[in-house]
Protein backbone atom coordinates (compact mmCIF):
# COMPACT_ATOMS: atom_id res chain seq x y z
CA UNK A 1 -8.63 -27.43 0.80
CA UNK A 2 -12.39 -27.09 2.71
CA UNK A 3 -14.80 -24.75 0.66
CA UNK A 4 -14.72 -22.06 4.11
CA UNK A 5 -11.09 -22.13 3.80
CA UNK A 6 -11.30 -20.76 -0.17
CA UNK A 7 -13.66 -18.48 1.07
CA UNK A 8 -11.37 -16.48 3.63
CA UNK A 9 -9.76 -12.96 2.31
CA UNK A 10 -7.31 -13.49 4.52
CA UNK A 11 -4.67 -16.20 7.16
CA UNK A 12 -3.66 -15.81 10.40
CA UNK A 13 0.17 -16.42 10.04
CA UNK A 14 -0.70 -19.91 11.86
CA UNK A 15 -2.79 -20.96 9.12
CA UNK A 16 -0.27 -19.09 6.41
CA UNK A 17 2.57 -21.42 7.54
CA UNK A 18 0.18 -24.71 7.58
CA UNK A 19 -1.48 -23.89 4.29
CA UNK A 20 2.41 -23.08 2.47
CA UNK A 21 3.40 -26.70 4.53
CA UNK A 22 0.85 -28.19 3.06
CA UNK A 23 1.48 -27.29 -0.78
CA UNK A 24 5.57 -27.11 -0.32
CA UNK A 25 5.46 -30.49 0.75
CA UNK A 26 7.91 -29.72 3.95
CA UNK A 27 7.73 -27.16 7.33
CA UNK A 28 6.91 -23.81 7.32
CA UNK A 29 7.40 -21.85 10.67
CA UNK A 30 5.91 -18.44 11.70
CA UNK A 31 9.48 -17.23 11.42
CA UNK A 32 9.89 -18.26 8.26
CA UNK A 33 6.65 -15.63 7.41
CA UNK A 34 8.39 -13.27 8.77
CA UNK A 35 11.80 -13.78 7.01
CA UNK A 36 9.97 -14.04 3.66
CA UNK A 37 8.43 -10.48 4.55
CA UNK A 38 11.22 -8.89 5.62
CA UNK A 39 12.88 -9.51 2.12
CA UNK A 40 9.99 -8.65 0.43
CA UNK A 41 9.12 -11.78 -0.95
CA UNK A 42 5.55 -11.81 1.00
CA UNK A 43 4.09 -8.72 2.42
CA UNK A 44 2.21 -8.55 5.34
CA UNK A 45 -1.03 -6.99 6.18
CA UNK A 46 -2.50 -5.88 10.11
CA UNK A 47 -6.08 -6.32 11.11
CA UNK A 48 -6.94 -3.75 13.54
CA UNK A 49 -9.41 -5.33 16.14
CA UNK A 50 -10.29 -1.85 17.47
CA UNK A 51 -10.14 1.89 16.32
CA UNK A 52 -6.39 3.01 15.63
CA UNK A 53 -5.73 6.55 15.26
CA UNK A 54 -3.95 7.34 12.28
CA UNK A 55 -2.95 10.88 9.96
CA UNK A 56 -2.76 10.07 5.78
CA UNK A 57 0.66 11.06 4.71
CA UNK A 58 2.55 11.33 1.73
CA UNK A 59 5.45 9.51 1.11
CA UNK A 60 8.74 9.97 -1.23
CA UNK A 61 11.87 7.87 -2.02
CA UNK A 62 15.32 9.46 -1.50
CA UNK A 63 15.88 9.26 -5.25
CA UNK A 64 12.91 11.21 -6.25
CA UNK A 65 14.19 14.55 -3.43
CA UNK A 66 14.80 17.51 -4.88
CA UNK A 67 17.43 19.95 -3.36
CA UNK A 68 18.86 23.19 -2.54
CA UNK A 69 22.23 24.16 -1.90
CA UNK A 70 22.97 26.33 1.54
CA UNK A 71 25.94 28.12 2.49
CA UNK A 72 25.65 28.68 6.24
CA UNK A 73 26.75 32.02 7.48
CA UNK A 74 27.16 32.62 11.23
CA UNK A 75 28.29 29.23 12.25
CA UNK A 76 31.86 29.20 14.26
CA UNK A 77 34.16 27.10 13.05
CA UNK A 78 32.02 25.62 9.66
CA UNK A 79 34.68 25.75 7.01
CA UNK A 80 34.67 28.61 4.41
CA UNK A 81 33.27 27.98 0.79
CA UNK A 82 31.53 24.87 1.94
CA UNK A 83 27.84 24.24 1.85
CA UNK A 84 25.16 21.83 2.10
CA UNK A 85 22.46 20.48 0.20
CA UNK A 86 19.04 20.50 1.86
CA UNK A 87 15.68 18.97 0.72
CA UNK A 88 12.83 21.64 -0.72
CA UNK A 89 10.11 19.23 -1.12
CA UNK A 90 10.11 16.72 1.83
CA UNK A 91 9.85 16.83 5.75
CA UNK A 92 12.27 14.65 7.07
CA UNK A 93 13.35 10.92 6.50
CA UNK A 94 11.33 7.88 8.23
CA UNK A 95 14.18 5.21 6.81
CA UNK A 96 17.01 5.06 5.05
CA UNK A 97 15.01 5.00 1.50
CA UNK A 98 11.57 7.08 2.52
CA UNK A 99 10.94 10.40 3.15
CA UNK A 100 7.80 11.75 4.74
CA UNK A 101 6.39 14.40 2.01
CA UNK A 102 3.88 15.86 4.08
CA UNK A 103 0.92 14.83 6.51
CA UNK A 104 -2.37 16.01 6.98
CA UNK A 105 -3.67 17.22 10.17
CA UNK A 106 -6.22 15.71 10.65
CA UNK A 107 -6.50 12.83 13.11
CA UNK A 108 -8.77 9.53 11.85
CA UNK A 109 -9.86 6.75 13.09
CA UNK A 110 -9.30 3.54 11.03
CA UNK A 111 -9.90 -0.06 11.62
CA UNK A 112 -10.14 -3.42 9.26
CA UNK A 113 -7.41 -4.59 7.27
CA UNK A 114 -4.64 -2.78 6.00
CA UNK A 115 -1.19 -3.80 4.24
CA UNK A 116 2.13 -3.13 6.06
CA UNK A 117 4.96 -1.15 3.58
CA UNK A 118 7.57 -2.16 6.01
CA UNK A 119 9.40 1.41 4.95
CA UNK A 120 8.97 2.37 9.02
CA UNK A 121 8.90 0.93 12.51
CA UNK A 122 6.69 -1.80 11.33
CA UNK A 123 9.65 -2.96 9.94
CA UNK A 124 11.53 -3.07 13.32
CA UNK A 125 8.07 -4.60 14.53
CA UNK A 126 8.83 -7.71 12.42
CA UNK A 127 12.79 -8.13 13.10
CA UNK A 128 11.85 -8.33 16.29
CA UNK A 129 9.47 -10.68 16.12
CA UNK A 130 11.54 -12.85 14.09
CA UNK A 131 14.25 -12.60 16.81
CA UNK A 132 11.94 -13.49 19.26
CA UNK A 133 11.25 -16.36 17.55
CA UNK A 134 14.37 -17.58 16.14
CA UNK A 135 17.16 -16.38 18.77
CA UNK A 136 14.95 -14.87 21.61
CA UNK A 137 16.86 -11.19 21.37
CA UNK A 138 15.01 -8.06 21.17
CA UNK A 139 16.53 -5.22 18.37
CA UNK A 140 17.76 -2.83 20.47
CA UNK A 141 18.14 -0.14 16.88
CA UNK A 142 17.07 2.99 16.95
CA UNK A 143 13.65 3.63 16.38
CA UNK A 144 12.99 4.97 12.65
CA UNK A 145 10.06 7.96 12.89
CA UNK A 146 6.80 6.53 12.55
CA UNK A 147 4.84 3.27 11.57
CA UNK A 148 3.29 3.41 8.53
CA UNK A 149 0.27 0.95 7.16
CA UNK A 150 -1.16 1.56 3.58
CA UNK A 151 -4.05 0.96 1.18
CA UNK A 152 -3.01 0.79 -2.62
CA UNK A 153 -0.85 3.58 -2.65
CA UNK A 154 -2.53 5.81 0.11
CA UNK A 155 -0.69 5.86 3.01
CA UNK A 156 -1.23 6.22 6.83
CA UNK A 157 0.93 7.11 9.63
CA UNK A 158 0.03 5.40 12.85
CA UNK A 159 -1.05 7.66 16.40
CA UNK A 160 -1.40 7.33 19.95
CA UNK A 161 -2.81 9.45 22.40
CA UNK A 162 -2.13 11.19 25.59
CA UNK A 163 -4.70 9.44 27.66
CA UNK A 164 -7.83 9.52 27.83
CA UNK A 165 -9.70 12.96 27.17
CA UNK A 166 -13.44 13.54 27.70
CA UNK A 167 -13.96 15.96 25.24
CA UNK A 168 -12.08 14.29 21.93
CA UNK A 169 -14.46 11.09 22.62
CA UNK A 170 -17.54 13.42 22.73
CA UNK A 171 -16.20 14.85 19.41
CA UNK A 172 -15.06 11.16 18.68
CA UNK A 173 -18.99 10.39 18.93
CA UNK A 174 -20.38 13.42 17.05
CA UNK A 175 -18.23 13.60 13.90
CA UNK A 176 -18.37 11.63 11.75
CA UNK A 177 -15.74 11.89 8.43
CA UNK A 178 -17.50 10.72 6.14
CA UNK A 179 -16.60 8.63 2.80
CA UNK A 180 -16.86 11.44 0.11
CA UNK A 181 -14.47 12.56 1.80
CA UNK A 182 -11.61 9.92 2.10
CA UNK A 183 -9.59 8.97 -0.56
CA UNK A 184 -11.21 7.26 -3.29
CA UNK A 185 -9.34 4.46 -3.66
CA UNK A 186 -9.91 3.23 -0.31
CA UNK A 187 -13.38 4.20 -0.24
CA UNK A 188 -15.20 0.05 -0.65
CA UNK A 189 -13.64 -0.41 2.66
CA UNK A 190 -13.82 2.55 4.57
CA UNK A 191 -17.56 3.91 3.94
CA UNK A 192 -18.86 3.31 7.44
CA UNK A 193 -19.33 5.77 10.18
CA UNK A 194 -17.61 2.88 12.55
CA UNK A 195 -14.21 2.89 10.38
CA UNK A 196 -13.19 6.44 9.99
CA UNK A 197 -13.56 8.72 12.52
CA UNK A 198 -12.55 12.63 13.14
CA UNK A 199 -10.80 13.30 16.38
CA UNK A 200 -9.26 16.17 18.56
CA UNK A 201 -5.64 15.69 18.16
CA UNK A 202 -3.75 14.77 21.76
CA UNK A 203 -1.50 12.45 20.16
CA UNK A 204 1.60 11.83 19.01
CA UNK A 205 3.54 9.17 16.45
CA UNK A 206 3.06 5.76 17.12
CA UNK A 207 6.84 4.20 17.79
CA UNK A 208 6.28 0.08 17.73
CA UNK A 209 3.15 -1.56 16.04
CA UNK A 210 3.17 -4.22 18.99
CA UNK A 211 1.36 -1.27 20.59
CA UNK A 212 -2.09 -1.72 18.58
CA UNK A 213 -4.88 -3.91 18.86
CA UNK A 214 -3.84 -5.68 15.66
CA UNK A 215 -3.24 -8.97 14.20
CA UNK A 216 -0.34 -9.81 11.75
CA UNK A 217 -2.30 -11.60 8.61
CA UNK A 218 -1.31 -12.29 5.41
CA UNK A 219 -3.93 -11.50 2.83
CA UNK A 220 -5.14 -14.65 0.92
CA UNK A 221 -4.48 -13.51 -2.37
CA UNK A 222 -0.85 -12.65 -1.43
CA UNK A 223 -0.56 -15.96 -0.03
CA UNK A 224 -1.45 -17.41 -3.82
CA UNK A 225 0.56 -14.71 -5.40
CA UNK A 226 3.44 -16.26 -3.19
CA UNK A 227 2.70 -19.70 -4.05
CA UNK A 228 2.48 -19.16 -7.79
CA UNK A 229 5.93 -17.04 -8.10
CA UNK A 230 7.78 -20.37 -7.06
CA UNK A 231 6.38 -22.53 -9.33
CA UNK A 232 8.98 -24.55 -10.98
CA UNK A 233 7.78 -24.17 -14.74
CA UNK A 234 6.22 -20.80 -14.71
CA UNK A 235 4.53 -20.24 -18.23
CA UNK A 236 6.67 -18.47 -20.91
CA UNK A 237 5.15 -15.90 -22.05
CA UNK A 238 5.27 -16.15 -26.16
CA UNK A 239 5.05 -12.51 -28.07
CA UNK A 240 2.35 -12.12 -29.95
CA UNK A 241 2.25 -11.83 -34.12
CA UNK A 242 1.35 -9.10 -35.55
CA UNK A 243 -2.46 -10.23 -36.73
CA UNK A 244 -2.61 -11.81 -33.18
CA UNK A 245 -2.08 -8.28 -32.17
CA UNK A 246 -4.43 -7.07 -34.57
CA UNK A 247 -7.32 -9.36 -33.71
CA UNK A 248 -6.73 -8.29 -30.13
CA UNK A 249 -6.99 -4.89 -30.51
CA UNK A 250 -9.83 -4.92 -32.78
CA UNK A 251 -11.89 -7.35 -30.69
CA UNK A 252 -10.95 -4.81 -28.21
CA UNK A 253 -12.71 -1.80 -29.47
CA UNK A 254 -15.74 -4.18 -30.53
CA UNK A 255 -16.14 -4.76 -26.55
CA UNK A 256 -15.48 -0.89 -25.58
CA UNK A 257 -18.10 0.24 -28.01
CA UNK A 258 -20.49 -2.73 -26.95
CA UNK A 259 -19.82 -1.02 -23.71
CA UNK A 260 -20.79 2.51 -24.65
CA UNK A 261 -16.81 3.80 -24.59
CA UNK A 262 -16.52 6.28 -27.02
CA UNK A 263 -12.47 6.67 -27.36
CA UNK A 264 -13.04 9.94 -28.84
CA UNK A 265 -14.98 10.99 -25.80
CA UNK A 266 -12.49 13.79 -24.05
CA UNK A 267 -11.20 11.98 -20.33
CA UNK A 268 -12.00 8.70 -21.68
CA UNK A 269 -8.53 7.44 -20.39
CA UNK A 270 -9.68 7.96 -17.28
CA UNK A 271 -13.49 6.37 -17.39
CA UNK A 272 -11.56 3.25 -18.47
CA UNK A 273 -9.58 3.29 -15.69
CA UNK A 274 -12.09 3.70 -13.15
CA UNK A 275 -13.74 0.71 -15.11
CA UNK A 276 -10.72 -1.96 -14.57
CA UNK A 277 -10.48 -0.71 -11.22
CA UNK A 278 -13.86 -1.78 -10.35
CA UNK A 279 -13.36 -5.26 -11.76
CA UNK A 280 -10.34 -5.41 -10.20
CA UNK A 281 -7.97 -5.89 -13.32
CA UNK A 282 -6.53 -2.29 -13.10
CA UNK A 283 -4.31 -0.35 -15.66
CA UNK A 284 -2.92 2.84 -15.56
CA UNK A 285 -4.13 5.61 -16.94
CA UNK A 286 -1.12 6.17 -19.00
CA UNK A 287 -0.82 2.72 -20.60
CA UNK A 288 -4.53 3.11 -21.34
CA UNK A 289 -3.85 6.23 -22.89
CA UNK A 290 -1.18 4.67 -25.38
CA UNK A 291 -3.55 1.69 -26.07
CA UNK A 292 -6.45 3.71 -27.68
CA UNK A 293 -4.44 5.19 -30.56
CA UNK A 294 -3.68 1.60 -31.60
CA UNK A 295 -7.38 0.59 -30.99
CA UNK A 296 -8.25 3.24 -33.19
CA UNK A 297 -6.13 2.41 -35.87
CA UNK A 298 -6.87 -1.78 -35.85
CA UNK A 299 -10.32 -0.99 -36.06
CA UNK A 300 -10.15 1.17 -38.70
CA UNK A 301 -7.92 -0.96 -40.70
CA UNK A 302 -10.18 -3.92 -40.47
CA UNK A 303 -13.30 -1.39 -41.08
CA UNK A 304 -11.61 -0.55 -44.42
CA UNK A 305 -10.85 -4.19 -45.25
């Protein structure tokens, strides 16, 4: 492997399928990229050459709905006593396990790279693709409502627009939304004026992501994440003894308080987040929060000792 190639966040699929050839031992198509991220064993990321328009949405699964029950009145011929059960806090569905949760109205302008959920037409994007490549048929399904790309877990929902308007690219030009105000956990890569952009809405849902300036990529650390699930002898993970555990914790709290963490400190769950986060080793704020109590308690023990 050359020293540029380590260096690269990210593959074209071309150089995905050589580079999984190449440590496989045996071929790797572009179709078999696909395959592997239609069943979610890789996912898939776009890079958007130029500005795409985009609105940040809010997701939710089918099994997290919550419902009300409605007995129609009026209706001719709807039999008596029945009813129906209608969602309370969701829109409508985008797929057969999603739900769009609501959207915000305001129109951005994104560009860079970005991950594909494949919950949407972005999806459909890469069946077809893969039939292209494999039998040469197009889908011909329905399209599901809306192609969706994603950062983390902030999502976006893509645009288009009805042609070309003078006066949303003179707003285009003089507005700039600006950092502070995105969402902060895609902030490192959208903090220039060039990559998010307000502008008057003429648009509507984007149906196919073939309709971007984009190319299909597979991020580089996905790409080793890939290789290493599929190692024959994956390591065994061995439970820990209890003054393992102990020594752990306590050397633990050592390094916090080197660090100036005071658990007592109210909201320090959360400044230890934001910490991991940065380093890119993140935890949740919740399994933080049921770490510290044990912190406490190993250092105090061995304080006491």
């Amino acid at each position: 492997m050359s020293k540029l190639f380590k260096l690269k966040e990210w593959l074209t699929l071309n150089e995905a399928a050589n580079h999984l050839s190449s440590v496989f031992g045996e071929p790797v198509t572009i179709a078999d990229i696909y395959r592997l991220a239609l069943d979610n064993y890789i996912m898939l990321s776009v890079n958007f050459i130029n500005l795409a328009e985009a609105k940040k949405v809010e997701l939710i699964k089918v099994t997290d709905l919550e419902y009300k029950i409605v007995v129609p009145k009026g209706i001719k011929d709807f039999p008596e006593g029945k009813s129906f059960r209608v969602p309370i806090n969701a829109e409508y569905p985008i797929s057969r396990g999603y739900w769009l949760k609501s959207r915000e109205p305001k129109l951005l302008m994104i560009k860079g790279l970005w991950d594909l959920p494949m919950i949407g037409n972005e999806k459909l994007t890469i069946e077809h693709l893969y039939q292209q490549e494999t039998s040469g048929l197009s889908i011909k399904e329905e399209p599901l409502k809306g192609v969706f790309i994603q950062r983390e877990n902030t999502y976006f929902q893509l645009y288009s627009s009805f042609g070309n308007n003078p006066e949303a690219e003179a707003e285009l030009n003089n507005t700039i939304y600006t950092a502070s105000e995105c969402d902060s956990s895609i902030h490192s890569d959208l903090n220039e004026p060039s990559n998010l952009r307000l502008k008057t809405d003429h648009s509507y849902p984007m149906s196919m992501l073939s309709k971007q300036d984009a190319v299909l990529v597979v991020k580089m650390k996905e790409v080793t994440r890939f290789i290493q699930s599929l190692e024959e002898k994956p390591l065994e993970e061995k439970p820990l003894h209890d003054k393992e555990r102990t020594t752990l914790l306590v050397l633990l709290g050592s390094i916090l308080d080197k660090a100036n963490f005071d658990l007592n400190e109210r909201g320090i769950s959360g400044k230890i987040k934001r910490a991991t986060e940065s380093n890119n080793t993140p935890m949740s704020e919740e399994t933080i929060r049921k770490l510290i109590p044990q912190i406490q308690s190993a250092v105090e023990l061995k304080q006491h000792n």
